[in-house]
Protein backbone atom coordinates (compact mmCIF):
# COMPACT_ATOMS: atom_id res chain seq x y z
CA UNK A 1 -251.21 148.13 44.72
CA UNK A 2 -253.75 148.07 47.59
CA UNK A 3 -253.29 146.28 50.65
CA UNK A 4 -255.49 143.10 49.73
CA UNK A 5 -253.75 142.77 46.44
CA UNK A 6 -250.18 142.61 47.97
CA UNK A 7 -251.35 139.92 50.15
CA UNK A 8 -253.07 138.20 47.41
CA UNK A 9 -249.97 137.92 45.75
CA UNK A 10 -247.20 137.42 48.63
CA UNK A 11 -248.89 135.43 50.92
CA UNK A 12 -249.14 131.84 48.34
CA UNK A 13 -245.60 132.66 47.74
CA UNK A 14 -244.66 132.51 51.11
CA UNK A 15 -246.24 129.04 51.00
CA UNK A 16 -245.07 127.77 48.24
CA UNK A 17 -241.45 128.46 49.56
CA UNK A 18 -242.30 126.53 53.24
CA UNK A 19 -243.43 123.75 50.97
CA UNK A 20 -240.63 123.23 48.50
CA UNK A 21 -237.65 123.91 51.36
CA UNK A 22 -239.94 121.92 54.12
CA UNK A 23 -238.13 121.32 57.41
CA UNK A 24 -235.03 123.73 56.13
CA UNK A 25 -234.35 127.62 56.93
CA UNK A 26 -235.04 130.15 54.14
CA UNK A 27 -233.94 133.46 53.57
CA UNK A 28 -236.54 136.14 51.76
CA UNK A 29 -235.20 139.16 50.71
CA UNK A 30 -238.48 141.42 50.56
CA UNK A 31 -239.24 145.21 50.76
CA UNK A 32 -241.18 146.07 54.46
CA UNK A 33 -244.40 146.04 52.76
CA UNK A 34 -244.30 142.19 52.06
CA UNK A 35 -242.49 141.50 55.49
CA UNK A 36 -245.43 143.50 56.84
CA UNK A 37 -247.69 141.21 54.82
CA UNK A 38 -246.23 138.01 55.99
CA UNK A 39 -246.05 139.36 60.05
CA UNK A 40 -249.54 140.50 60.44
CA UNK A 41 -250.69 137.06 58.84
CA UNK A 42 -248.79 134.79 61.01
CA UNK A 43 -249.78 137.45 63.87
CA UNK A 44 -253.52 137.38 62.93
CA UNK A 45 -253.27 140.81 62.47
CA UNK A 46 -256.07 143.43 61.53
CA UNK A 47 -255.48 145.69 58.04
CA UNK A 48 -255.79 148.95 61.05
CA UNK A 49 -252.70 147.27 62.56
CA UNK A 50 -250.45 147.01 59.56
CA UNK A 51 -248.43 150.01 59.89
CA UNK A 52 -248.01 149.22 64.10
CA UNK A 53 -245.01 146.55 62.55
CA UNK A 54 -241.94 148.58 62.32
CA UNK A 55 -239.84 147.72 59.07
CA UNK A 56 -236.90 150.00 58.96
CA UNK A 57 -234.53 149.28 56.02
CA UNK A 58 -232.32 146.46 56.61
CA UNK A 59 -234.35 144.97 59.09
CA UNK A 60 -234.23 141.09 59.75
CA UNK A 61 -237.27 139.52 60.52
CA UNK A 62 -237.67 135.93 61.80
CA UNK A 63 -240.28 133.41 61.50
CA UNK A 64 -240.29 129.76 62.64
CA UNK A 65 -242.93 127.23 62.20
CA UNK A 66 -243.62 124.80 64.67
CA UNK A 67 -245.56 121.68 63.29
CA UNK A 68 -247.51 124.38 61.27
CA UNK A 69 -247.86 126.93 63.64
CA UNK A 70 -245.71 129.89 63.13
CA UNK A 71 -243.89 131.47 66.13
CA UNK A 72 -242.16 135.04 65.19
CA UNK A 73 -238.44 134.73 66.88
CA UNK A 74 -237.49 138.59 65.30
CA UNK A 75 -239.37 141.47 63.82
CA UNK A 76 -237.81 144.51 62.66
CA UNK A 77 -234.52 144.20 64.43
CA UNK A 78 -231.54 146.71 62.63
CA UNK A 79 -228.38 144.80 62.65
CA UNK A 80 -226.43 147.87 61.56
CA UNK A 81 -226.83 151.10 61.97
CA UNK A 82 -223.98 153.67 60.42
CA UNK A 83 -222.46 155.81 62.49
């Protein structure tokens, strides 16, 4: 799946979600490609920057929107690391 195809797909589900839990916090559980996806939109990133977002696995990301506006709180941030 190209690039433009993943966001096809993720970013009207993203949507969809804001709109049906409106004014309440929601948890997505996605691989890094479709927190990538989700970052660079809200960030008004280009396609060249995609890869500059760091997803490591288990990364939280955190997005809050502001009368519409989103404003990203957390990207990439490893909770726990093993020893």
């Amino acid at each position: 799946e190209g690039l433009a195809d993943l966001r096809d797909r993720v970013l009207p589900e993203v949507a969809e979600i804001r709109a049906r839990h409106e004014g309440q916090a929601s948890a997505i559980v996605a691989h890094g490609g479709v927190v990538r996806v989700v970052l660079a939109d809200v960030l008004d990133l280009p396609d060249a920057a995609f890869f500059r977002l760091d997803q490591p696995y288990g990364a939280l990301s955190v997005v809050d929107w502001s009368d519409g506006v989103p404003v990203v709180r957390v990207a990439g941030a490893v909770l726990y690391s093993p020893a």
